[in-house]
Protein backbone atom coordinates (compact mmCIF):
# COMPACT_ATOMS: atom_id res chain seq x y z
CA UNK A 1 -32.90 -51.87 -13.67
CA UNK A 2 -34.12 -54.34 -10.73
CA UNK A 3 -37.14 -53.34 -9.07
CA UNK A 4 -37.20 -53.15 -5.11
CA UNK A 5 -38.04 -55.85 -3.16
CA UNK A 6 -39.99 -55.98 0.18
CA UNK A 7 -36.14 -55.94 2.10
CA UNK A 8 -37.52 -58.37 4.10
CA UNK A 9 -35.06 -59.50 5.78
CA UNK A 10 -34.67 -55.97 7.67
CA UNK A 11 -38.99 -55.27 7.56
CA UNK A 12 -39.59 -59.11 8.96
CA UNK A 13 -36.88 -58.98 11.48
CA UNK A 14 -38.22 -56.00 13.92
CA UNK A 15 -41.69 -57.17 13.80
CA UNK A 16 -44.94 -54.41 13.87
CA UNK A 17 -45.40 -51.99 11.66
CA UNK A 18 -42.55 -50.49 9.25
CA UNK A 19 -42.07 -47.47 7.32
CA UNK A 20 -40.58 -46.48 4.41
CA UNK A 21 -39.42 -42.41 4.72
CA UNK A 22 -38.35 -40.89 1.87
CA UNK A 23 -37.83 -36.97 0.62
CA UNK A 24 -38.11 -34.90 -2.62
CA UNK A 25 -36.78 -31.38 -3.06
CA UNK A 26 -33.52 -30.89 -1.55
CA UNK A 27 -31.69 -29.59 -4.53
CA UNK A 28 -34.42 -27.50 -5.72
CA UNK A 29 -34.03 -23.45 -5.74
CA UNK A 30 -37.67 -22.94 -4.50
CA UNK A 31 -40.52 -24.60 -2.84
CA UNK A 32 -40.54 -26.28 -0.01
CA UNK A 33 -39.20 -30.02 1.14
CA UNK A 34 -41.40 -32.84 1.03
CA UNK A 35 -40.91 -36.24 2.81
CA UNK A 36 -43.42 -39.36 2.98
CA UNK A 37 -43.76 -41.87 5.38
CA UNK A 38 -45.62 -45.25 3.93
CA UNK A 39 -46.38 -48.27 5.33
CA UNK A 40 -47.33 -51.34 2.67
CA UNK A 41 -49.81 -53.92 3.27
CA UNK A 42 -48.12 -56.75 2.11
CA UNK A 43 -50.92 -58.47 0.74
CA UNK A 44 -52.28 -55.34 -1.30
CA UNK A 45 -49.72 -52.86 -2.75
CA UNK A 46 -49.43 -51.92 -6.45
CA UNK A 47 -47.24 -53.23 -8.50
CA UNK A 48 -44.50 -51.48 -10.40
CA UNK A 49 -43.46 -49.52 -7.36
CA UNK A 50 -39.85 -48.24 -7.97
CA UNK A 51 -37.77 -44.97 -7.37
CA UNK A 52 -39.61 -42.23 -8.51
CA UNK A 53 -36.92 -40.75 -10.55
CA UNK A 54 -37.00 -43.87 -12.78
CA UNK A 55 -40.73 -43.52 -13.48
CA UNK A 56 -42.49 -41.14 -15.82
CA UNK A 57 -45.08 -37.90 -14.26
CA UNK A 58 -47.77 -40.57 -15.58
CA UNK A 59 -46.76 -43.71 -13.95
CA UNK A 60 -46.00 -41.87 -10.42
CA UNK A 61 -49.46 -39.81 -9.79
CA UNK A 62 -51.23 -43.41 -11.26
CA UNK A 63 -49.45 -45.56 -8.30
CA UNK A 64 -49.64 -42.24 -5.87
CA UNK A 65 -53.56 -43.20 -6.17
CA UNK A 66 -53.04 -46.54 -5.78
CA UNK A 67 -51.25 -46.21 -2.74
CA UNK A 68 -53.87 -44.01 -1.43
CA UNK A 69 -56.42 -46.90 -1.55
CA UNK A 70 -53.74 -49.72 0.10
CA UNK A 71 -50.99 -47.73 1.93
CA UNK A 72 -50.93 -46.26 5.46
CA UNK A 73 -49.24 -42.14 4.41
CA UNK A 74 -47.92 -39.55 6.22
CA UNK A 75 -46.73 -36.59 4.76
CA UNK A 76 -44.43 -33.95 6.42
CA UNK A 77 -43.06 -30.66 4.84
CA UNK A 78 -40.71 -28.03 5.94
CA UNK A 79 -41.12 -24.17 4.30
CA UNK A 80 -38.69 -22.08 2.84
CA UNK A 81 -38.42 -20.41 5.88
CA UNK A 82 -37.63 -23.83 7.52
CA UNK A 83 -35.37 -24.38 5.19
CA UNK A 84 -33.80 -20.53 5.75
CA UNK A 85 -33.58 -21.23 9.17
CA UNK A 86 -32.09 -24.93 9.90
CA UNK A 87 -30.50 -25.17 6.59
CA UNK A 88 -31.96 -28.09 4.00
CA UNK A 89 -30.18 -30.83 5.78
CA UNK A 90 -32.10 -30.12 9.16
CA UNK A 91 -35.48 -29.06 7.55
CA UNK A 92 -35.90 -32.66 5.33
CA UNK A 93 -35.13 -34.05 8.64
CA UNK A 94 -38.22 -32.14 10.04
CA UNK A 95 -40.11 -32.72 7.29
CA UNK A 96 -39.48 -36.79 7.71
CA UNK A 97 -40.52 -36.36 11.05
CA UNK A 98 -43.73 -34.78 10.10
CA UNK A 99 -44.16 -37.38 8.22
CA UNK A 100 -44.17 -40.18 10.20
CA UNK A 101 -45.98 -38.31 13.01
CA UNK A 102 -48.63 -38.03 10.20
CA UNK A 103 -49.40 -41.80 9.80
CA UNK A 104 -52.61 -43.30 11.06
CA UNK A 105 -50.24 -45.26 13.62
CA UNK A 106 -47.18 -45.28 14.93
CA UNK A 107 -43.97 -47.74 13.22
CA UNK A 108 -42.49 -49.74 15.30
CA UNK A 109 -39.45 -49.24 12.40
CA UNK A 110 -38.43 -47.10 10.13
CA UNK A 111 -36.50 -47.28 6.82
CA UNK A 112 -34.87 -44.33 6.15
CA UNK A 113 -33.67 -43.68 2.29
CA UNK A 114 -29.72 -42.28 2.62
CA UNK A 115 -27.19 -42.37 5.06
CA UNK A 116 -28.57 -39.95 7.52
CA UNK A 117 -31.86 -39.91 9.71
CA UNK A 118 -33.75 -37.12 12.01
CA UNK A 119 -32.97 -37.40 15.69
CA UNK A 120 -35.96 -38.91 17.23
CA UNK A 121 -36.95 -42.28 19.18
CA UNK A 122 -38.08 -44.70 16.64
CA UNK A 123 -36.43 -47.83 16.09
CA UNK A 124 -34.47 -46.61 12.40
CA UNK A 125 -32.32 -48.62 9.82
CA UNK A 126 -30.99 -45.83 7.03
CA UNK A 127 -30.64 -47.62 3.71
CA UNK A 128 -28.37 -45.73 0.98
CA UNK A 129 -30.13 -46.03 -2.29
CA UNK A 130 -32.88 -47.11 -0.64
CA UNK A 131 -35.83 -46.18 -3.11
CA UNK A 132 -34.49 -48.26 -5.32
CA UNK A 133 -34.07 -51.39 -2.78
CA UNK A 134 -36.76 -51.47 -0.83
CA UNK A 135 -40.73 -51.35 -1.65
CA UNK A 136 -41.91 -49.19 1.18
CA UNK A 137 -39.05 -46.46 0.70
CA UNK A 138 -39.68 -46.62 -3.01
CA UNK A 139 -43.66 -45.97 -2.56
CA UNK A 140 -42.71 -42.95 0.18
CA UNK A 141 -40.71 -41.57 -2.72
CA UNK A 142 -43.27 -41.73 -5.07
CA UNK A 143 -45.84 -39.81 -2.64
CA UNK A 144 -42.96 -37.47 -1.47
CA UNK A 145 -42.39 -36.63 -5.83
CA UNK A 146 -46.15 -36.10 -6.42
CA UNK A 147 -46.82 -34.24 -3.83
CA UNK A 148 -44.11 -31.88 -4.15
CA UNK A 149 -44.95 -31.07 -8.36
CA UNK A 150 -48.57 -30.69 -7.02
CA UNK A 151 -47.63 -27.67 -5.22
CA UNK A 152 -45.32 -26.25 -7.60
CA UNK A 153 -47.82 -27.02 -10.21
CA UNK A 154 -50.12 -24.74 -8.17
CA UNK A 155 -47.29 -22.19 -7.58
CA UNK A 156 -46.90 -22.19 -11.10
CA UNK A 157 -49.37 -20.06 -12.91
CA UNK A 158 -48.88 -17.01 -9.65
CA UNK A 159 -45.76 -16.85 -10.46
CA UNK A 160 -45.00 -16.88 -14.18
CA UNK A 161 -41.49 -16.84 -15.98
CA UNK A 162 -39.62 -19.60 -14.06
CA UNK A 163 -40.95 -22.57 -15.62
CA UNK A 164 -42.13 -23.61 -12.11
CA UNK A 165 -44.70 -25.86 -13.86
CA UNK A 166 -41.83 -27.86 -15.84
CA UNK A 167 -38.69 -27.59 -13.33
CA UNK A 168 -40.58 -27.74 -10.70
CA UNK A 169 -38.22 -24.79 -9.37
CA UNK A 170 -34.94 -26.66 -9.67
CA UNK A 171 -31.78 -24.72 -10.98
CA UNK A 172 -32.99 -25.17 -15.28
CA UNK A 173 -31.52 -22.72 -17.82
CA UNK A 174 -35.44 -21.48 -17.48
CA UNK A 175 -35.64 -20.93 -13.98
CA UNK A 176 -32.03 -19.07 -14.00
CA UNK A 177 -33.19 -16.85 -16.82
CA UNK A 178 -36.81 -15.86 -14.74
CA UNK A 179 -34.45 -15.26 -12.01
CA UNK A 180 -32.18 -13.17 -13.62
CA UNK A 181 -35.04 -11.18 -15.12
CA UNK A 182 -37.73 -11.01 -12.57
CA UNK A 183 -35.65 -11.35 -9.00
CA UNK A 184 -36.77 -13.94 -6.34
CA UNK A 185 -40.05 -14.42 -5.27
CA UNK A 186 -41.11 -15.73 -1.44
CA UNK A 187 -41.13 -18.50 -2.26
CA UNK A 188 -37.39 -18.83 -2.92
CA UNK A 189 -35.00 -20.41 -0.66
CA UNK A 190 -32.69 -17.71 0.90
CA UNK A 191 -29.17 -18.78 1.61
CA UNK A 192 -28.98 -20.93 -1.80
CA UNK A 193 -26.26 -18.87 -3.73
CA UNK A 194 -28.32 -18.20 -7.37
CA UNK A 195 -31.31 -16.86 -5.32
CA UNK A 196 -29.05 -14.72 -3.02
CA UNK A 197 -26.68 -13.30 -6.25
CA UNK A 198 -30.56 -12.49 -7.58
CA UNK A 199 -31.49 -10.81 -3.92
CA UNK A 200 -28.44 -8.64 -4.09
CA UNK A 201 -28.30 -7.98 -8.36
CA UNK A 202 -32.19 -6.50 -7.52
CA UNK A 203 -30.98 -5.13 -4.73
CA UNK A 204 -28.48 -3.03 -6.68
């Protein structure tokens, strides 16, 4: 597989400072929804940056500290009840705009990673399959990933029996069984049908 290149022809032609945005999480059946906003240096970023799903647990968290010594980050994340509440389309939106609010300074562009992008002011390009075409989208997927295992990791051992620390609470023949046998915890999303039959077998 190719890695991503700087897409300079859209990060040169707007001038200022571009972002990368990026999310990780939306097809999860707990946790929240993490998106990262990055902004390269060009003339100090690691390399080997790529989509994160191509890339072993390893290789991610080692450039996730790299990036943290080169990289302007943002971070943005949107709760379960977020997600409850606007749905997961609207809350990764949120979360992106987090995100880019979080950076030291504002874009003057943003690459977006998809088809879709949150309603707000900045100048935005969306770029399907973006993480794997572009460097700064690929990096913001990278820090969007590790972030988002950190916290299940750290969900993990309060909540024993759905594998949280391996699935990272997507919808594994693990995390259906702990469901099944234990019910949902808070820190399931609401309104995604396994968690709901769960709310209502319990329920019972």
């Amino acid at each position: 597989m190719p890695l991503p290149t700087p897409c300079l022809t859209r990060e040169n032609a707007r001038g200022g400072i571009v972002a990368g945005v990026d999310e990780a999480g939306r097809g999860p059946l707990a946790g929240p929804v993490v998106a990262a906003a990055v902004v390269l240096d060009p003339d100090c970023y690691p390399d080997g940056l790529n989509d994160s799903k191509v890339l072993t647990r390893e290789r991610r968290e080692a450039l996730r500290a790299m990036l943290r010594d080169c990289a302007e980050i943002g971070v943005g994340i949107a709760s379960v009840d977020e997600i409850a509440t606007l749905n997961i389309h609207w809350a990764t939106m949120l979360a992106m705009e987090r995100a880019v609010a979080a950076l030291p300074r504002g874009p003057g562009h943003v690459l977006v990673d998809g088809n879709r992008k949150p309603r707000w002011s900045h100048s935005t390009e969306t770029v399907v399959g973006g993480d794997a075409l572009c460097l700064s989208i690929a990096a913001a997927s990278i820090v969007a990933k590790v972030t988002r295992d950190w916290i299940m990791l750290d969900l993990a051992p309060t909540h024993p029996g759905y594998g949280w620390a391996t699935n990272m609470g997507y919808s594994t023949r693990e995390h259906f069984a702990g469901l099944a046998r234990y019910g949902a915890t808070v820190h399931h999303r609401r309104g995604f049908a396994p968690v709901d039959a769960a709310l209502q077998a319990f329920a019972a």
